[in-house]
Protein backbone atom coordinates (compact mmCIF):
# COMPACT_ATOMS: atom_id res chain seq x y z
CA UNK A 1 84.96 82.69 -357.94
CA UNK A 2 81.43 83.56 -356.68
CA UNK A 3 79.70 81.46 -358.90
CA UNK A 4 81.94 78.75 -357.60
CA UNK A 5 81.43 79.44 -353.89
CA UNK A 6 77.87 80.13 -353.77
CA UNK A 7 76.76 76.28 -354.53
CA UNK A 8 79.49 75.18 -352.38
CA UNK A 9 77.90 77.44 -349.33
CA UNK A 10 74.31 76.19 -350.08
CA UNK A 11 75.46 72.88 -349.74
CA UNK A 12 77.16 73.65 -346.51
CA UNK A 13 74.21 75.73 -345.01
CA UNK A 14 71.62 72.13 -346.16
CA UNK A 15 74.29 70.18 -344.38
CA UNK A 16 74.03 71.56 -340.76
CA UNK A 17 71.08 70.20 -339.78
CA UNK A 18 72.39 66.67 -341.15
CA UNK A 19 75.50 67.38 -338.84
CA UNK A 20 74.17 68.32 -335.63
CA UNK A 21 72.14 65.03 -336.20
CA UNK A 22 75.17 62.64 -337.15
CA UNK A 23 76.94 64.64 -334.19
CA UNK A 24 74.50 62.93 -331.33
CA UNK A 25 74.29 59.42 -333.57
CA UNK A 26 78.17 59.23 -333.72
CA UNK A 27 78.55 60.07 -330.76
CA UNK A 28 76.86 56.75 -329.57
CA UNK A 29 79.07 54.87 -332.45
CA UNK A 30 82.26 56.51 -330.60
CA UNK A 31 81.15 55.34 -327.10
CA UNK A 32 80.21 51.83 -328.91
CA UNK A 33 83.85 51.15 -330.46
CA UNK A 34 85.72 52.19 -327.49
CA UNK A 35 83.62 49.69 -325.36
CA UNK A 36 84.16 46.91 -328.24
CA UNK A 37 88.05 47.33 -327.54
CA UNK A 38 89.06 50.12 -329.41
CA UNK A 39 91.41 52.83 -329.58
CA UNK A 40 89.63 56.38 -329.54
CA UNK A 41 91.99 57.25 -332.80
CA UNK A 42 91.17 53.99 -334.57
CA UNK A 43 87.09 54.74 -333.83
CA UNK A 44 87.85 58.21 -335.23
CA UNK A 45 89.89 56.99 -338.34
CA UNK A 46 87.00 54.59 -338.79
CA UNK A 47 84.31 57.19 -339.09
CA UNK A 48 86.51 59.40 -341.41
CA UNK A 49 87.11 56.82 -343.75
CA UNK A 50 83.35 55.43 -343.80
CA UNK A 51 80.23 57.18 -343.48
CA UNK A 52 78.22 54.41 -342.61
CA UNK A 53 76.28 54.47 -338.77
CA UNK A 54 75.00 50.51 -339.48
CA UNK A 55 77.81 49.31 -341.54
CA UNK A 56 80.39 50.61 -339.24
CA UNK A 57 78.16 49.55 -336.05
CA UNK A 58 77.99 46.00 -337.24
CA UNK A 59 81.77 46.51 -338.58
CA UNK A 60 82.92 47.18 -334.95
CA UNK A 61 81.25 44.06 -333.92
CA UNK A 62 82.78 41.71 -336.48
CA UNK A 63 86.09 43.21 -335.13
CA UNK A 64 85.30 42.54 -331.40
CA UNK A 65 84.12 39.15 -332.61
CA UNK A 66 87.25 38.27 -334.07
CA UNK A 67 85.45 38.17 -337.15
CA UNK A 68 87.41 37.16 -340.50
CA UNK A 69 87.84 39.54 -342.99
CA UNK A 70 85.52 37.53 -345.52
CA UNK A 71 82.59 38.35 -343.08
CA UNK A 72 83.37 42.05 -343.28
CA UNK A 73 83.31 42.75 -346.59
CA UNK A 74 80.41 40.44 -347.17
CA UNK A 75 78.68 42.42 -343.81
CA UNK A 76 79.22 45.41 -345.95
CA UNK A 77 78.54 45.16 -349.20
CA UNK A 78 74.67 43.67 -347.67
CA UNK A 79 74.25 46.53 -345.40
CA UNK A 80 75.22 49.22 -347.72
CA UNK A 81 74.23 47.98 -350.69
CA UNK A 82 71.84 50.78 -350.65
CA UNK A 83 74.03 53.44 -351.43
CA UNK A 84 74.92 51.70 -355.11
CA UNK A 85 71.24 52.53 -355.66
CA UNK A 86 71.23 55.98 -354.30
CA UNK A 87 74.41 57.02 -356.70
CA UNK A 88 72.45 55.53 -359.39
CA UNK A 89 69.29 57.60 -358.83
CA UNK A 90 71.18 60.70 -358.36
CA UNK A 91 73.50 60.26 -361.29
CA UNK A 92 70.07 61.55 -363.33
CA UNK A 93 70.39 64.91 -361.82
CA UNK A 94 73.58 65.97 -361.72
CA UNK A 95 74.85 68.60 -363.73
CA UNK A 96 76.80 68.14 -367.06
CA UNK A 97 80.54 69.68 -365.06
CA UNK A 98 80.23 66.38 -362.70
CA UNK A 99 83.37 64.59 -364.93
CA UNK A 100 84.15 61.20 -363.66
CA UNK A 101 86.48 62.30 -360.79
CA UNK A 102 84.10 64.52 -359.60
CA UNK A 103 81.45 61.62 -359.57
CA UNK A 104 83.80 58.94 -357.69
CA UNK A 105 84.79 61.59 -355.26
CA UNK A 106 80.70 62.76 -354.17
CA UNK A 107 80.49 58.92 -354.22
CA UNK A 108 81.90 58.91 -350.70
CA UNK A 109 80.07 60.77 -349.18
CA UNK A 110 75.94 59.60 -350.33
CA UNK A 111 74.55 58.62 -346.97
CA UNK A 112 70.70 58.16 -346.75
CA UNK A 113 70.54 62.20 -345.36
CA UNK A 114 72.61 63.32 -347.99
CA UNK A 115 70.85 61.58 -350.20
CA UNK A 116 67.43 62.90 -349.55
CA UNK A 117 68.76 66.72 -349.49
CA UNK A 118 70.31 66.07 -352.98
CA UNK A 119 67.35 64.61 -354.19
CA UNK A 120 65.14 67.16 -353.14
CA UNK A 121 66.83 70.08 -355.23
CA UNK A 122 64.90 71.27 -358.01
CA UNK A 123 67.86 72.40 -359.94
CA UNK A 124 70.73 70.10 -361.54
CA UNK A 125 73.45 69.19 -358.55
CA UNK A 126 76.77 70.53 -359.67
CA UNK A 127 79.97 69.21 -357.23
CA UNK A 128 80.92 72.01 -355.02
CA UNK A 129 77.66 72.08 -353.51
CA UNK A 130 77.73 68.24 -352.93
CA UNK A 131 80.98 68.61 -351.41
CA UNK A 132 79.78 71.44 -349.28
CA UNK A 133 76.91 68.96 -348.31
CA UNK A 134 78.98 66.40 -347.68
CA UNK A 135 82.13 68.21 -346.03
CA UNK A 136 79.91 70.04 -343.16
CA UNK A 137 77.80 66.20 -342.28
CA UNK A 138 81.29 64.44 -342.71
CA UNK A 139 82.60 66.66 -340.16
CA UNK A 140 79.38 66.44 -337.62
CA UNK A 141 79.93 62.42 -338.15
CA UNK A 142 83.83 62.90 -337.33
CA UNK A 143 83.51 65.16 -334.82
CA UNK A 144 80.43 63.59 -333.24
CA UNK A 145 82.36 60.31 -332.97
CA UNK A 146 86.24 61.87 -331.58
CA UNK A 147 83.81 63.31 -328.50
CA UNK A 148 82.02 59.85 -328.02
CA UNK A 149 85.23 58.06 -328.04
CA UNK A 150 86.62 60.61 -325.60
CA UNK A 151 83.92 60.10 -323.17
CA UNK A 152 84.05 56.18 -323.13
CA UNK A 153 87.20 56.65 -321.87
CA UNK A 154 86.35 59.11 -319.55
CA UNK A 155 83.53 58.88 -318.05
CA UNK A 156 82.37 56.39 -315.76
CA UNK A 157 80.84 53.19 -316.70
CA UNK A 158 77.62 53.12 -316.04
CA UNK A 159 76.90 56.57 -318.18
CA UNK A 160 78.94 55.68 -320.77
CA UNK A 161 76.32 52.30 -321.05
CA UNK A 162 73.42 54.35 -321.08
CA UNK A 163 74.76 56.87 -323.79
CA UNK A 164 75.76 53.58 -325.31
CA UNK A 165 72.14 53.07 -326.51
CA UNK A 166 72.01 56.07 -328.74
CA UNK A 167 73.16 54.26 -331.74
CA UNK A 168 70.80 51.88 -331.48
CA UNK A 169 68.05 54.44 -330.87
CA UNK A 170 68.62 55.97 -334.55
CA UNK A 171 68.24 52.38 -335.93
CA UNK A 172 64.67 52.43 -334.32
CA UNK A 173 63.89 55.47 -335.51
CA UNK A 174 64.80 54.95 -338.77
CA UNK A 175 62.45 51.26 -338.71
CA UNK A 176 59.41 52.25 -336.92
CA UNK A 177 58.17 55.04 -339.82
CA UNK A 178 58.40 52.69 -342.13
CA UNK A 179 56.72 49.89 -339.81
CA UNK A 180 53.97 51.82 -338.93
CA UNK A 181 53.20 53.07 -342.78
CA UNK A 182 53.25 49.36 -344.11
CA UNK A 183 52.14 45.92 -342.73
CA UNK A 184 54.44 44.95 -345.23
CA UNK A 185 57.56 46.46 -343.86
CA UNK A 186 56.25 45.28 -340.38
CA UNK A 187 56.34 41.93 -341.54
CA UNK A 188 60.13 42.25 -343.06
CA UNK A 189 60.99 43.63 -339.76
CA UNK A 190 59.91 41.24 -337.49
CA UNK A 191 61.61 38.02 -340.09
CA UNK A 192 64.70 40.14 -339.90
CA UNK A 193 64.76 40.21 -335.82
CA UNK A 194 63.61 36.73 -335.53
CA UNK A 195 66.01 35.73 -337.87
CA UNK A 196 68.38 37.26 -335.82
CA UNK A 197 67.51 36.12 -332.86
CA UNK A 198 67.48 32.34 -333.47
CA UNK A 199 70.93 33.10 -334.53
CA UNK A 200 71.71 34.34 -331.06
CA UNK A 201 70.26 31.48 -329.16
CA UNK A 202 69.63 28.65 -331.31
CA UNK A 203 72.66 29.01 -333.59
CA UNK A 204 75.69 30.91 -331.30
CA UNK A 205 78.37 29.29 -332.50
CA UNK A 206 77.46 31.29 -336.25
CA UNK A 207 79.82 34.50 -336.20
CA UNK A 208 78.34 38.30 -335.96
CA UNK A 209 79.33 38.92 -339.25
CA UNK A 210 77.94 35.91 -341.11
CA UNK A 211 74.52 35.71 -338.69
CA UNK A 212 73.84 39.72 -340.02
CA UNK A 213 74.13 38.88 -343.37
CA UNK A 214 72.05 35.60 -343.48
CA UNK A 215 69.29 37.09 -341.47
CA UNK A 216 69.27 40.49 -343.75
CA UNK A 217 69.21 38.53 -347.07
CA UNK A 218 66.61 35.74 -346.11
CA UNK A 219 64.29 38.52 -344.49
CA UNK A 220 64.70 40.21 -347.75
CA UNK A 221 63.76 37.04 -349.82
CA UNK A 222 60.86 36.14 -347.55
CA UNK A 223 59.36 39.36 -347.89
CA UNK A 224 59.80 39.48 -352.30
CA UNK A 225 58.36 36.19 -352.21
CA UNK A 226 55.15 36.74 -349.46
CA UNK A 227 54.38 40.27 -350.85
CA UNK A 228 55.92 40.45 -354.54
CA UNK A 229 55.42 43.67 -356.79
CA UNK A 230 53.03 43.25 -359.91
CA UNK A 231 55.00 44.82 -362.90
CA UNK A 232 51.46 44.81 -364.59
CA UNK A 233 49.99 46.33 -362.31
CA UNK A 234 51.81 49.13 -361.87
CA UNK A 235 51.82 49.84 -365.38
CA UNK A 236 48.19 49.86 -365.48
CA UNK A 237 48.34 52.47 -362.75
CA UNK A 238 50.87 54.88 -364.52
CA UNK A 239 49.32 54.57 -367.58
């Protein structure tokens, strides 16, 4: 029973830090879906079932769109596309008593944070400390999101719009690294915003759903085709 538990603990005492922090970003996505129209239970049931800050951010505003459900699951599968990639790249270290069920069930919960804890372990992953990992930031995300819906309710408007921005603030965070570190990335960036943005002005009558998708994918194409990797070249380099 100790071998069992001690894994599962490690993964819970790596996952507190990636709590507190989902805590204060969900607790923007709380104030965010109650604004959009939304019950505090639904915003809550939301969150349990997806661990996704972007995907469920632009999922709340297909809903207040009155977006079909064609655009969400197109929205989606764009936006968190990632994650296939992540599963893939950790299925080479995990540990030979990860059976199937085990594998779809730790599948839930890869999130970029988790991700990069996971990653980072020198030793093989076995699954109670990625459920440990994934319980304690689950619960930070839940959590973080039942008091954000609480206080849209509550408190008064004009707070709950300035907390509103928190969200939005982790987006930034997570672009302008990566912007700052590459001309390249810079360059996606800005396509993706402008892209964006003529949707917003030039082409309204496009839905939420359908403008996020279009601007994500042709962002992605312009950069592969302006700055596109040489398979040669990198060969030469490894070699």
């Amino acid at each position: 029973m100790l071998q069992v538990q001690k894994p599962f603990l490690k993964g819970l005492s790596h996952g507190i830090p990636i709590a507190l922090g989902y805590f204060s970003v969900s607790f923007g996505f709380g104030i965010l879906a109650v604004k959009s129209g939304l019950q505090a239970i639904e915003a809550v049931l939301i969150s349990l079932t997806n661990l996704t800050s972007a995907g469920q951010a632009a999922g709340v505003g297909i809903i207040a769109a009155g977006g079909t459900l064609l655009e969400m699951a197109a929205t989606q599968f764009v936006i968190n596309l990632r994650y296939s990639l992540m599963g893939l790249s950790l299925s080479q270290k995990l540990d030979k008593s990860f059976t199937t069920i085990h594998r779809l069930v730790a599948s839930f919960g890869i999130t970029d944070e988790i991700f990069a804890v996971a990653a980072s372990q020198k030793e093989k992953l076995v699954p109670t400390y990625m459920y440990g990992l994934i319980i304690i930031s689950a619960a930070g995300w839940v959590s973080g999101t039942a008091a954000g819906a609480i206080a849209g309710l509550a408190l008064p408007a004009a707070l709950t719009a300035a907390m509103g921005i928190l969200l939005y603030g982790m987006f930034i965070a997570i672009i302008v690294p990566a912007a700052r570190n590459s001309r390249k990335d810079l360059i996606v960036i800005l396509l993706a915003a402008a892209f964006s943005t003529i949707f917003k002005y030039v082409f309204p009558s496009v839905s939420f759903g359908f403008a996020i998708i279009i601007s994500s994918v042709a962002a992605a194409v312009a950069g592969a085709i302006l700055f596109p990797i040489e398979l040669a070249e990198t060969e030469d380099t490894k070699a």
